[in-house]
PDB file of N, CA and C in Angstrom:
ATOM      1  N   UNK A   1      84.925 113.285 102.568  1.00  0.00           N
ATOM      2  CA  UNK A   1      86.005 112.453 103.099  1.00  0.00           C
ATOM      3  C   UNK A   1      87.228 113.321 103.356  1.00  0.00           C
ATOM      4  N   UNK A   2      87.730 112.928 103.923  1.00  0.00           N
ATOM      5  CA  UNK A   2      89.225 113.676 104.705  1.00  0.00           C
ATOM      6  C   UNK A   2      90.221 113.206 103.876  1.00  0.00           C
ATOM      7  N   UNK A   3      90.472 112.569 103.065  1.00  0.00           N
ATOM      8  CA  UNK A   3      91.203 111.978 102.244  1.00  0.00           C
ATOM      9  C   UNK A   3      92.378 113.023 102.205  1.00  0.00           C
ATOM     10  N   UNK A   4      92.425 114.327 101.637  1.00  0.00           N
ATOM     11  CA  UNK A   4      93.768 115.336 101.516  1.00  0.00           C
ATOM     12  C   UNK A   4      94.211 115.247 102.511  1.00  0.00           C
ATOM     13  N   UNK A   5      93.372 115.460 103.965  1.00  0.00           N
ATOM     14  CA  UNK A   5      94.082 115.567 105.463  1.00  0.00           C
ATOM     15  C   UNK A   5      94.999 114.232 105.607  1.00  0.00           C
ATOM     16  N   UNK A   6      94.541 113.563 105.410  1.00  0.00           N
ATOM     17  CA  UNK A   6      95.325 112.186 105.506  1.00  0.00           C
ATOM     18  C   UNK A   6      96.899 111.989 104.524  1.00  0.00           C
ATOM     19  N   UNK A   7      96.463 112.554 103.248  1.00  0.00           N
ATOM     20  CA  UNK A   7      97.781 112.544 102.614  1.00  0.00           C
ATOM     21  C   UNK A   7      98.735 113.669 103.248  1.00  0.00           C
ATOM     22  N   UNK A   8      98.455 114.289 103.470  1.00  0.00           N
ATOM     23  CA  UNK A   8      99.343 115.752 103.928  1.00  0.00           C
ATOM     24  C   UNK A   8      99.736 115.258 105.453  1.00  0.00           C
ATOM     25  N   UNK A   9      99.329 114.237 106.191  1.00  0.00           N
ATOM     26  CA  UNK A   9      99.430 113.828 107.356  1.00  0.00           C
ATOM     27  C   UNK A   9     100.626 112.734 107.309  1.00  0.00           C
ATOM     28  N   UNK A  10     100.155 112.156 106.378  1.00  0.00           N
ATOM     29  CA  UNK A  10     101.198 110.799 106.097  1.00  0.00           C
ATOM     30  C   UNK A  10     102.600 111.084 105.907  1.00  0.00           C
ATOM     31  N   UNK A  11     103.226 111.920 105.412  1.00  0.00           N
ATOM     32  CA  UNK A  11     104.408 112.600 105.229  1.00  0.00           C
ATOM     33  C   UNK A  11     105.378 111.901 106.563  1.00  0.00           C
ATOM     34  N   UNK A  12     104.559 113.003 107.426  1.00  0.00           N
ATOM     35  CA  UNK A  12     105.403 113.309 108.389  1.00  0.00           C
ATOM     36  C   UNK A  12     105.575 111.620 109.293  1.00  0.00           C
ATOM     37  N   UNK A  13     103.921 111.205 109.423  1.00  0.00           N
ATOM     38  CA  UNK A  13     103.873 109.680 110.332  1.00  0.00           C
ATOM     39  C   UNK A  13     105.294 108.899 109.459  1.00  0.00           C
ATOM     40  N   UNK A  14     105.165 109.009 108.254  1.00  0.00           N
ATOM     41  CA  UNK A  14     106.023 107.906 107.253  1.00  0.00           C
ATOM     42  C   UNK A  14     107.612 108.164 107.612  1.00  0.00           C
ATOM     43  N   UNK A  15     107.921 108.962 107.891  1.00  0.00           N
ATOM     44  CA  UNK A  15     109.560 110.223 108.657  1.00  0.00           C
ATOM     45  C   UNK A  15     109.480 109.354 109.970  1.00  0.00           C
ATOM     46  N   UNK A  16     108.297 109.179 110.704  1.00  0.00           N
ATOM     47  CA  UNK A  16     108.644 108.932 111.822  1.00  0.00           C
ATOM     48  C   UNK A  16     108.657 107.659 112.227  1.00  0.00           C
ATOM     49  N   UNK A  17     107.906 106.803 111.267  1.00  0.00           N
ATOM     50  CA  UNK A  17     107.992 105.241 111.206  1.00  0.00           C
ATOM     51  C   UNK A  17     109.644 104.750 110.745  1.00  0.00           C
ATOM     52  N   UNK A  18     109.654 105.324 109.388  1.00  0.00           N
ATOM     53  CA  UNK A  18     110.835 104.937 108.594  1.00  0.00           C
ATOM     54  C   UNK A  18     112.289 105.144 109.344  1.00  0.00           C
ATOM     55  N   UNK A  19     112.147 106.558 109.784  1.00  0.00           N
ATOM     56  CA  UNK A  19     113.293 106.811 110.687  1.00  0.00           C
ATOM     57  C   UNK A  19     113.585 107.635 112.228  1.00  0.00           C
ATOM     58  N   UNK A  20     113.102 107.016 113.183  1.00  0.00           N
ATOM     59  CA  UNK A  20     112.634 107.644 114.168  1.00  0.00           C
ATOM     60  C   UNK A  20     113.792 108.245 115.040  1.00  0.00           C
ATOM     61  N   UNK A  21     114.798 107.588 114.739  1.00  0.00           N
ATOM     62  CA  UNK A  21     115.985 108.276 115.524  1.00  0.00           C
ATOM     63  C   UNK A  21     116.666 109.469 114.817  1.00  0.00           C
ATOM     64  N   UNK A  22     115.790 109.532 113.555  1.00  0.00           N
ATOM     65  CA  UNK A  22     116.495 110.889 112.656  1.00  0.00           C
ATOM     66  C   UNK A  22     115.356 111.634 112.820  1.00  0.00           C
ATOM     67  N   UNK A  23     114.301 111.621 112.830  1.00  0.00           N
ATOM     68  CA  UNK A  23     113.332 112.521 112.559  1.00  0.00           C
ATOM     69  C   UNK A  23     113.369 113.920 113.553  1.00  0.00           C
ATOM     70  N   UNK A  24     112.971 114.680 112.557  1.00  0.00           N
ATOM     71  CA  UNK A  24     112.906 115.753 113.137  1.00  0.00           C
ATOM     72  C   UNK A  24     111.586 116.893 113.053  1.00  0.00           C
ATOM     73  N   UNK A  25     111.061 117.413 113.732  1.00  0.00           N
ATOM     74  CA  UNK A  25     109.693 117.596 113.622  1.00  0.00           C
ATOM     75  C   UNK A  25     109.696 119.302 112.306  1.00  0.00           C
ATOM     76  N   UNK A  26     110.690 120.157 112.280  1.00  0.00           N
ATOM     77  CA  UNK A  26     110.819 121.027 111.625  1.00  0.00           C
ATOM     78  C   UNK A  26     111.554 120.352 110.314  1.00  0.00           C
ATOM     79  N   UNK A  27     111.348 118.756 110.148  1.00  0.00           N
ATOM     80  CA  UNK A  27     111.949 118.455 108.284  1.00  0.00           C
ATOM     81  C   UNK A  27     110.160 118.025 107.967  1.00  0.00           C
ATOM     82  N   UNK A  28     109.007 118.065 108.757  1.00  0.00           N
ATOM     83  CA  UNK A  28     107.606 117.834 108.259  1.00  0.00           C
ATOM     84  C   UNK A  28     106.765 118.961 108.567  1.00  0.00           C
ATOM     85  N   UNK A  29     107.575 120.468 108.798  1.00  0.00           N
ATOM     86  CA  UNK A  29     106.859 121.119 108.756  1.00  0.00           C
ATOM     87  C   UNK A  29     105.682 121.525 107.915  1.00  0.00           C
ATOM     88  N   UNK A  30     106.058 121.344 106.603  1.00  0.00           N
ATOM     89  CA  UNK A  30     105.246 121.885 105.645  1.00  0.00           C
ATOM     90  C   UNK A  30     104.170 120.718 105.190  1.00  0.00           C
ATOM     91  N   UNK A  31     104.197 119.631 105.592  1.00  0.00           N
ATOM     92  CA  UNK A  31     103.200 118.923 105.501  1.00  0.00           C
ATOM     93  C   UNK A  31     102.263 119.578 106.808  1.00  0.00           C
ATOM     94  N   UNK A  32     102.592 119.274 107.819  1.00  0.00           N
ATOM     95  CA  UNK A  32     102.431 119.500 108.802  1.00  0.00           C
ATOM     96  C   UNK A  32     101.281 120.892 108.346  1.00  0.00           C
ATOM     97  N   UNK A  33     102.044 121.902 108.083  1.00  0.00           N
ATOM     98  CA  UNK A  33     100.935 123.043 107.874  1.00  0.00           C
ATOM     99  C   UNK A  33     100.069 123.021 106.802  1.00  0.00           C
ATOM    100  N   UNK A  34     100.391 121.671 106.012  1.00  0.00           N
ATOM    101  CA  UNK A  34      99.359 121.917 104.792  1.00  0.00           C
ATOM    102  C   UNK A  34      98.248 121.088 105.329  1.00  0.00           C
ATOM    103  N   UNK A  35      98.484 120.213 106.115  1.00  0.00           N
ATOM    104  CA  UNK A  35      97.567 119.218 107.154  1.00  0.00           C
ATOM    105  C   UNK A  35      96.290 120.429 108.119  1.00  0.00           C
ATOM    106  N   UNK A  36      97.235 121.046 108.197  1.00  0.00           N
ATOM    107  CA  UNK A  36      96.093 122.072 109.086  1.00  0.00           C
ATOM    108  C   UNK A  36      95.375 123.235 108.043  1.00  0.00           C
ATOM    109  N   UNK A  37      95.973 123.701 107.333  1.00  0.00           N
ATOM    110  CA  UNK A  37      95.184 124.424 105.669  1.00  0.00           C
ATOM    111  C   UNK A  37      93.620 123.497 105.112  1.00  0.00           C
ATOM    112  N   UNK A  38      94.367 122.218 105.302  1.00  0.00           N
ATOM    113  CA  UNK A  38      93.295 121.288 104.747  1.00  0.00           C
ATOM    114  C   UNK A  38      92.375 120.984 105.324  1.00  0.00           C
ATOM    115  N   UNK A  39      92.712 121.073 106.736  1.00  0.00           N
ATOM    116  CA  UNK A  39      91.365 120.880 107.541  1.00  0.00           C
ATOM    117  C   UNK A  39      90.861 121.715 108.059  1.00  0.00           C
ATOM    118  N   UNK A  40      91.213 123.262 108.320  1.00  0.00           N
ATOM    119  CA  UNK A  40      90.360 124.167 107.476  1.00  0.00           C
ATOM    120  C   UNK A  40      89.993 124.391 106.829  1.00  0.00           C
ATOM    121  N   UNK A  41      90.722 124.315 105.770  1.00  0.00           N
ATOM    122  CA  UNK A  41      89.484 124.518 104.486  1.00  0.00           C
ATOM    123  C   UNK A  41      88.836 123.932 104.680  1.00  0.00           C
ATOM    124  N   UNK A  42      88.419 122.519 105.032  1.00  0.00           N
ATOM    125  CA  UNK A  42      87.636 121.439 104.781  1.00  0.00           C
ATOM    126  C   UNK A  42      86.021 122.055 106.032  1.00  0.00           C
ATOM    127  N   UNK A  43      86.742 122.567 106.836  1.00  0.00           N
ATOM    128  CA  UNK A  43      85.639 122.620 107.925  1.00  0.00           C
ATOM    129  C   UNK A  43      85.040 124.195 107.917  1.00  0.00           C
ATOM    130  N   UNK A  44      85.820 125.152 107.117  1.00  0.00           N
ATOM    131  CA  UNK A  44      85.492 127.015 107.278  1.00  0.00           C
ATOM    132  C   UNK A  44      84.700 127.003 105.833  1.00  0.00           C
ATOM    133  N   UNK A  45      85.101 126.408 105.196  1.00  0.00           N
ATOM    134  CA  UNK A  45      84.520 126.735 103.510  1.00  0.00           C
ATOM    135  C   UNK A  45      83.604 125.799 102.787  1.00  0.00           C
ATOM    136  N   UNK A  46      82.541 126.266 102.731  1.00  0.00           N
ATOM    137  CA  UNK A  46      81.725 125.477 101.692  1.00  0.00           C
ATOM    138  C   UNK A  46      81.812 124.873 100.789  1.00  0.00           C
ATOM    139  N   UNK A  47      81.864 123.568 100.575  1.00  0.00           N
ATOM    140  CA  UNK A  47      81.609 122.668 100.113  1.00  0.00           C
ATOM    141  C   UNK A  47      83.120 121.998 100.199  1.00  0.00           C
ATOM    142  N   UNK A  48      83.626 122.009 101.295  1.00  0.00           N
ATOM    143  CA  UNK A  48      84.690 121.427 102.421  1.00  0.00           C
ATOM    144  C   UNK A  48      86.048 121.532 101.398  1.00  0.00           C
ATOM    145  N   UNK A  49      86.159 122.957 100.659  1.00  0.00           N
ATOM    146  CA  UNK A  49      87.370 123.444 100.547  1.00  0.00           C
ATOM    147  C   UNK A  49      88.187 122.870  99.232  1.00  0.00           C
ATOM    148  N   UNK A  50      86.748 122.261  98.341  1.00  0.00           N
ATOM    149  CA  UNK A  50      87.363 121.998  96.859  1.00  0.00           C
ATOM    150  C   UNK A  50      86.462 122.679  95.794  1.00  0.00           C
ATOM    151  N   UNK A  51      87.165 123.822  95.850  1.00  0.00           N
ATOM    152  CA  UNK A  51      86.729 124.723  94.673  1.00  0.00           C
ATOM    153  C   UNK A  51      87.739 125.251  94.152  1.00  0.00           C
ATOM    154  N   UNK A  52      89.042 125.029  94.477  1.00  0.00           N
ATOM    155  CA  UNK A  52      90.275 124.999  93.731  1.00  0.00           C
ATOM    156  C   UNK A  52      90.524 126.367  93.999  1.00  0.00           C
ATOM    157  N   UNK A  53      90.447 126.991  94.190  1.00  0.00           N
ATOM    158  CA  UNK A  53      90.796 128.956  94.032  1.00  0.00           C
ATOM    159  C   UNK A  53      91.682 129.430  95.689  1.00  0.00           C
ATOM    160  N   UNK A  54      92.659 129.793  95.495  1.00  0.00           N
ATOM    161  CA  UNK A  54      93.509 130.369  96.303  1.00  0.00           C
ATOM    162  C   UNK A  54      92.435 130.815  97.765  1.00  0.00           C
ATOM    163  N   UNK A  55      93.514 130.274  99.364  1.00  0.00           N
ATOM    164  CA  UNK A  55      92.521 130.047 100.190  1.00  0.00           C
ATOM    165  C   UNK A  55      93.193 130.666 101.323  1.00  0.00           C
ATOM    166  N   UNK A  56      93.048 131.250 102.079  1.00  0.00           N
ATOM    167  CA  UNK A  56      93.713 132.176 103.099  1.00  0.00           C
ATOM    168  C   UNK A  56      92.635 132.160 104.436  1.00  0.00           C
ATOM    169  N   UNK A  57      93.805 131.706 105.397  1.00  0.00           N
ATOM    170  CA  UNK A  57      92.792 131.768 106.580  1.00  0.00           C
ATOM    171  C   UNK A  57      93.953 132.461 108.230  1.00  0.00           C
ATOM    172  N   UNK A  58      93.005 133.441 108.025  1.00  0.00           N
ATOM    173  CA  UNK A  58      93.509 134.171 109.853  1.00  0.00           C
ATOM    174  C   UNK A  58      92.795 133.657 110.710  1.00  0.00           C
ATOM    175  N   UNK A  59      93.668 133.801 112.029  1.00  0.00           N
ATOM    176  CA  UNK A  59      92.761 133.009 113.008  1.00  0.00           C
ATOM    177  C   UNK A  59      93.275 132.167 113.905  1.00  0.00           C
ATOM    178  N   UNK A  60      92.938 131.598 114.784  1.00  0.00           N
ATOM    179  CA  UNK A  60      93.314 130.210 115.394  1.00  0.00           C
ATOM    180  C   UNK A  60      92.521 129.333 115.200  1.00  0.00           C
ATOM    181  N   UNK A  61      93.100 128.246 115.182  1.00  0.00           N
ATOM    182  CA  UNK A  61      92.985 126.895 114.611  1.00  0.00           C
ATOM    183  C   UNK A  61      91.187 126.573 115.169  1.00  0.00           C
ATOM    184  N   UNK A  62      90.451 126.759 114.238  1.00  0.00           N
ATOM    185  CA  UNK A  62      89.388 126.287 114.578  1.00  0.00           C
ATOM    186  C   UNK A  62      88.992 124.969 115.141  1.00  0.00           C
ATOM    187  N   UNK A  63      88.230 124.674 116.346  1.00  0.00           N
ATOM    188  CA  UNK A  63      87.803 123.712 117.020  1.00  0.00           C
ATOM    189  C   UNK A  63      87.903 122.217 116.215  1.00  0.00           C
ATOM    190  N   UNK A  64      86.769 122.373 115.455  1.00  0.00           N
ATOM    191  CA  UNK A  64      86.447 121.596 114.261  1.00  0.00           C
ATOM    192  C   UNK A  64      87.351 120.943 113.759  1.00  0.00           C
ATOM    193  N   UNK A  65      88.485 121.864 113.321  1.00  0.00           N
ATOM    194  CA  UNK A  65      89.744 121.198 112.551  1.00  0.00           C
ATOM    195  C   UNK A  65      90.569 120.677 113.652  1.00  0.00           C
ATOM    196  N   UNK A  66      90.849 121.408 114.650  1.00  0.00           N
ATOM    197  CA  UNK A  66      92.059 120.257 115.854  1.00  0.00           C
ATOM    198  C   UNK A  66      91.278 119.456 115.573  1.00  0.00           C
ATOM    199  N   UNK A  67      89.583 118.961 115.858  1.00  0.00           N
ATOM    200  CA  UNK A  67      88.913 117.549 116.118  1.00  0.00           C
ATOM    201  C   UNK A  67      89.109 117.041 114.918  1.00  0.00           C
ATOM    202  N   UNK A  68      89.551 117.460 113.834  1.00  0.00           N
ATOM    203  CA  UNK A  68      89.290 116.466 112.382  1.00  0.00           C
ATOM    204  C   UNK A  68      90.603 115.841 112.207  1.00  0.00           C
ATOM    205  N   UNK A  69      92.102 116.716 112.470  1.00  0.00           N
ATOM    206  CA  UNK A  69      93.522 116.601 112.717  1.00  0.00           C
ATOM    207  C   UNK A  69      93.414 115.519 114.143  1.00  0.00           C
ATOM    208  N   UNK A  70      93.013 115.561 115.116  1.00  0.00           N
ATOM    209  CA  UNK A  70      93.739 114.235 116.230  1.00  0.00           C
ATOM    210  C   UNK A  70      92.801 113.590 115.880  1.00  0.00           C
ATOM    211  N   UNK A  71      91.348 113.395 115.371  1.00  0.00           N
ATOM    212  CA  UNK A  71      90.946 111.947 114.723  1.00  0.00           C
ATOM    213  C   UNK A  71      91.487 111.211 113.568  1.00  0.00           C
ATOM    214  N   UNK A  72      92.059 111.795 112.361  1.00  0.00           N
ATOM    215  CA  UNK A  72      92.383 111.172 111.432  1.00  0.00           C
ATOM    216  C   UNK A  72      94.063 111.086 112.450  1.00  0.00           C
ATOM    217  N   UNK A  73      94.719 111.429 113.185  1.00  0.00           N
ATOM    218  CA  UNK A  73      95.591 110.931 113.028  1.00  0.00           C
ATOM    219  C   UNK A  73      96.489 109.316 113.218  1.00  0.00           C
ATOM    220  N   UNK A  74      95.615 108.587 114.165  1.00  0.00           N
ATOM    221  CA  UNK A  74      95.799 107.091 114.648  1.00  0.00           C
ATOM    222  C   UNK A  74      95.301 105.969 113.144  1.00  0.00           C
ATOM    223  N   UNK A  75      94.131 107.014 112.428  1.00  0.00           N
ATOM    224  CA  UNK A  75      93.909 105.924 111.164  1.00  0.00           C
ATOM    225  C   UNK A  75      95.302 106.121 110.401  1.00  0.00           C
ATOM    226  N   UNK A  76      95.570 107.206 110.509  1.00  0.00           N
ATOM    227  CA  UNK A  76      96.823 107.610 109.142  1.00  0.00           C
ATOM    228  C   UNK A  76      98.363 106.717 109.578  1.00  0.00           C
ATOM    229  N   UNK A  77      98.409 107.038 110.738  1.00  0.00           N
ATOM    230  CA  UNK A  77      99.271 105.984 111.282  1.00  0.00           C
ATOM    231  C   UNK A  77      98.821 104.136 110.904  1.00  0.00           C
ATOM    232  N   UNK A  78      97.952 103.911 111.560  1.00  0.00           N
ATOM    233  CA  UNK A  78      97.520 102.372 110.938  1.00  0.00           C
ATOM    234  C   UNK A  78      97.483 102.042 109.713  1.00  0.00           C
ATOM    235  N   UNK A  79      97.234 103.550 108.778  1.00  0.00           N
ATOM    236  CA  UNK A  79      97.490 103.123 106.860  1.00  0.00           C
ATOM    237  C   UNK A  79      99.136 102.840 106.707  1.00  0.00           C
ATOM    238  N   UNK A  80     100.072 103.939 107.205  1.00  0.00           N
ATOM    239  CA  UNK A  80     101.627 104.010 107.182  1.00  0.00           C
ATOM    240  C   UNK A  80     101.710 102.086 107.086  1.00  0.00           C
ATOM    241  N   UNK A  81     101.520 101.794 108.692  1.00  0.00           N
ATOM    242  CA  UNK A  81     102.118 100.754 108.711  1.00  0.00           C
ATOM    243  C   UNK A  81     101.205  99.324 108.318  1.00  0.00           C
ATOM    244  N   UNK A  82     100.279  99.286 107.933  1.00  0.00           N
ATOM    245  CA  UNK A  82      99.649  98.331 107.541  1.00  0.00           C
ATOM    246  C   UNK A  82     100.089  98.241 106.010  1.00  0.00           C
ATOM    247  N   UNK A  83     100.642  99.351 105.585  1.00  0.00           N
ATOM    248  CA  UNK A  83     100.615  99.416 104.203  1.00  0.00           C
ATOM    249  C   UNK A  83     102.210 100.011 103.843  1.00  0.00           C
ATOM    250  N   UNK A  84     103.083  99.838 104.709  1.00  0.00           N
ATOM    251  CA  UNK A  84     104.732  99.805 104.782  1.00  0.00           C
ATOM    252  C   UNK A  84     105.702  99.503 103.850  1.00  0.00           C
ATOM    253  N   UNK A  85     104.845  97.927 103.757  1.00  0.00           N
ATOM    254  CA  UNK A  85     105.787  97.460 102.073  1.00  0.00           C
ATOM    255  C   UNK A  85     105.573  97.983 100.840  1.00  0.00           C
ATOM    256  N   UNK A  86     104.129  98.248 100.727  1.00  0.00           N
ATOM    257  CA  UNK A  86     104.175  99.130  99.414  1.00  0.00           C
ATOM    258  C   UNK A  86     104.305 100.577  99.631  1.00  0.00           C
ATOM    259  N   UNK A  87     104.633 101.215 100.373  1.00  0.00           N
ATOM    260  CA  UNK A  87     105.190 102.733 100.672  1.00  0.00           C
ATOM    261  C   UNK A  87     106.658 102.316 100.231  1.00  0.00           C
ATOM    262  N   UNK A  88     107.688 101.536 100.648  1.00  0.00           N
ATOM    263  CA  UNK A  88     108.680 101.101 100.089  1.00  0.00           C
ATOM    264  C   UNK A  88     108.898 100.911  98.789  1.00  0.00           C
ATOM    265  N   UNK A  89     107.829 100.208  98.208  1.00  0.00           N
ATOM    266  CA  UNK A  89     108.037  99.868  96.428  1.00  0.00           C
ATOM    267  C   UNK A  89     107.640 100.899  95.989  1.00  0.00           C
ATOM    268  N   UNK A  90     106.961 101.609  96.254  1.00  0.00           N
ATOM    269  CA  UNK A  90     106.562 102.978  95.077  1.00  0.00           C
ATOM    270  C   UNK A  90     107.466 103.758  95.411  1.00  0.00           C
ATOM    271  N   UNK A  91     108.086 104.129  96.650  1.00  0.00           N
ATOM    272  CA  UNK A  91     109.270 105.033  96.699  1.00  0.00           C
ATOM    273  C   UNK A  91     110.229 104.579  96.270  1.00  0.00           C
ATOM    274  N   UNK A  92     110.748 103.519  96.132  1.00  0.00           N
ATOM    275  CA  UNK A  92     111.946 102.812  95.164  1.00  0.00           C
ATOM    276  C   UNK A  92     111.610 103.579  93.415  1.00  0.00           C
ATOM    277  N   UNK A  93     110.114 103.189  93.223  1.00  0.00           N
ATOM    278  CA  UNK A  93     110.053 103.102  91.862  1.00  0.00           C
ATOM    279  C   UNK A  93     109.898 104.465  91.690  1.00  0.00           C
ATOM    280  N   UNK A  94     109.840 105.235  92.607  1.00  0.00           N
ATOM    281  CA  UNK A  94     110.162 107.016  92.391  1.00  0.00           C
ATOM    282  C   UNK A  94     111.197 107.392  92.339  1.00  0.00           C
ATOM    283  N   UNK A  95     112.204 106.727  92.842  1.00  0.00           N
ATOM    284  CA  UNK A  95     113.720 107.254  92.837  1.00  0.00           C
ATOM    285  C   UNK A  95     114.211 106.438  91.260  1.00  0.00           C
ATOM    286  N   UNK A  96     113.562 105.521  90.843  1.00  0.00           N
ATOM    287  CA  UNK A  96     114.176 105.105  89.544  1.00  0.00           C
ATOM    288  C   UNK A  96     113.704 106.122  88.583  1.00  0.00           C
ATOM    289  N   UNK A  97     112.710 106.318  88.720  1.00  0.00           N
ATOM    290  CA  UNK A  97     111.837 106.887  87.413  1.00  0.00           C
ATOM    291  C   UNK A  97     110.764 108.058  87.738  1.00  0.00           C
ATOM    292  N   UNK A  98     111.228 109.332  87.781  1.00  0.00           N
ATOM    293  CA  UNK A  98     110.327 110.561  88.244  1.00  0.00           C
ATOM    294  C   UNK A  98     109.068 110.463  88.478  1.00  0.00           C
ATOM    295  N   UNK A  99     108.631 110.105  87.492  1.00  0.00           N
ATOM    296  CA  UNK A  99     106.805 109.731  87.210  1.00  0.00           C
ATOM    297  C   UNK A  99     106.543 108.131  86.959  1.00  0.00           C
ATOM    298  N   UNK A 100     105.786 108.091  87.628  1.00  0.00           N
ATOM    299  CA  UNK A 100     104.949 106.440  87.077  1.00  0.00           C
ATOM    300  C   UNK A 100     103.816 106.847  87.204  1.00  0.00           C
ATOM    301  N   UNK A 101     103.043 105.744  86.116  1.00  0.00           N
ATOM    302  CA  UNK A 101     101.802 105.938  85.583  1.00  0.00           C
ATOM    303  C   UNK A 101     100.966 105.499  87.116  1.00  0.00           C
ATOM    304  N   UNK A 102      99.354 105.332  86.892  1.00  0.00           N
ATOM    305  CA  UNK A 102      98.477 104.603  87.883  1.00  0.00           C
ATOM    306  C   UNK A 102      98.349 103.478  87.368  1.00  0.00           C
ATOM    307  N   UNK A 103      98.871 102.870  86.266  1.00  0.00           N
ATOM    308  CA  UNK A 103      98.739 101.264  86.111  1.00  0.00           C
ATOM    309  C   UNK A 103      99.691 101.057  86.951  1.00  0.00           C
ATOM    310  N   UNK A 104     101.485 101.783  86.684  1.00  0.00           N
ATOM    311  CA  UNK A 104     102.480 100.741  87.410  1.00  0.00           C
ATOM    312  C   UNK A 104     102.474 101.062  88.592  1.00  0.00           C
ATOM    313  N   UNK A 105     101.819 102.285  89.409  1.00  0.00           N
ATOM    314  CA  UNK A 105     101.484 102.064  91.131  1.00  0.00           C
ATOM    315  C   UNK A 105     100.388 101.353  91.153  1.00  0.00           C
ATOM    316  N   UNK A 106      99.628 101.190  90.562  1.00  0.00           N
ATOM    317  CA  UNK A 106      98.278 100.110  90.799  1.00  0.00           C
ATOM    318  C   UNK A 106      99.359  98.645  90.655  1.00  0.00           C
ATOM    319  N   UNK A 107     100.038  98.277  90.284  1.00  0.00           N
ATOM    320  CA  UNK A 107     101.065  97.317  90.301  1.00  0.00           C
ATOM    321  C   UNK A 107     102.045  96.804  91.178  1.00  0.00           C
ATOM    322  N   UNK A 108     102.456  98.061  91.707  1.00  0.00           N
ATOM    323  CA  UNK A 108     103.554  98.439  92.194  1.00  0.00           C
ATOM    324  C   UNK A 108     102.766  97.614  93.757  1.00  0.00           C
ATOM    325  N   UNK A 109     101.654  98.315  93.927  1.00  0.00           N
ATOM    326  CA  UNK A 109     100.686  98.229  95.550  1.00  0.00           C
ATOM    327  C   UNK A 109     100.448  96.522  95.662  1.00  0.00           C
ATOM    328  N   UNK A 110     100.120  96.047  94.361  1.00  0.00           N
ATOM    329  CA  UNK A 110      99.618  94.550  94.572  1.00  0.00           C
ATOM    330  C   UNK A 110     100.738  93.517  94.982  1.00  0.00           C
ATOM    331  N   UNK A 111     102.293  94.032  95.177  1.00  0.00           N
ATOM    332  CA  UNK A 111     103.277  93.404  95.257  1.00  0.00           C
ATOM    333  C   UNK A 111     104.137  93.217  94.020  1.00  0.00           C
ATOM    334  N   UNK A 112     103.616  92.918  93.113  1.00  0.00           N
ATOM    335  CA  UNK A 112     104.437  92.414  91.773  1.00  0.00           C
ATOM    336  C   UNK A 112     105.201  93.744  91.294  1.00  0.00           C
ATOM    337  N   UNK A 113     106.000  92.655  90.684  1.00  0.00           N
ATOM    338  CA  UNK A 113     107.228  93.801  89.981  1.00  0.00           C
ATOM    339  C   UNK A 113     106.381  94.702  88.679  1.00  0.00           C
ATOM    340  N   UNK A 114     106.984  95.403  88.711  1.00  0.00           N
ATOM    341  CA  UNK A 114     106.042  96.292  87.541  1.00  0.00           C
ATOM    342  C   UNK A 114     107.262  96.506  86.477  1.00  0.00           C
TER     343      UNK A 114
END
């Protein structure tokens, strides 16, 4: 599953939903390049780039990965905004409190106050 590509993707869509007349494409750079790390790794390295150990890649952007980067990107967009209000409550409940557990974002997602 593409699952990392998607989080490392969401960053930037969430910048551009939330605030589109501010956004700026060099404040998501580094998602942005960890989005393309990930989908290389995912597509150059065996066993799609989770073996945890420091990962270095020269080169241009392999085929594979542009195709894995502009397919996940219209789902990652449809998660942003299908799922808007609770991107709101867990970022609230991040600015109150550094860390929250996975009960109170498992909480946080269902609507209720946690």
């Amino acid at each position: 599953m593409a699952s990392r590509q998607i989080v490392e993707l969401a960053g930037g869509i969430a910048q551009q939903f939330y605030s589109p007349q501010s956004y700026q494409e060099s404040q998501t750079k580094d998602d942005c390049d960890n989005a393309v790390a990930c989908a290389i790794r995912h597509c150059v390295e065996p066993g799609n780039g989770e073996s945890g150990h420091d990962f270095h890649f020269d080169g241009p952007l392999p085929a594979e990965a542009e195709q894995l980067l502009h397919r996940l990107h219209e789902p990652t967009v449809s998660l942003i905004r299908e799922n808007w209000d609770e991107v709101e409550r867990v970022a609230a409940a991040f600015l109150k409190n550094a860390t929250l557990t996975q009960a109170e974002i498992d909480v946080l997602m269902t609507g209720a106050a946690p």
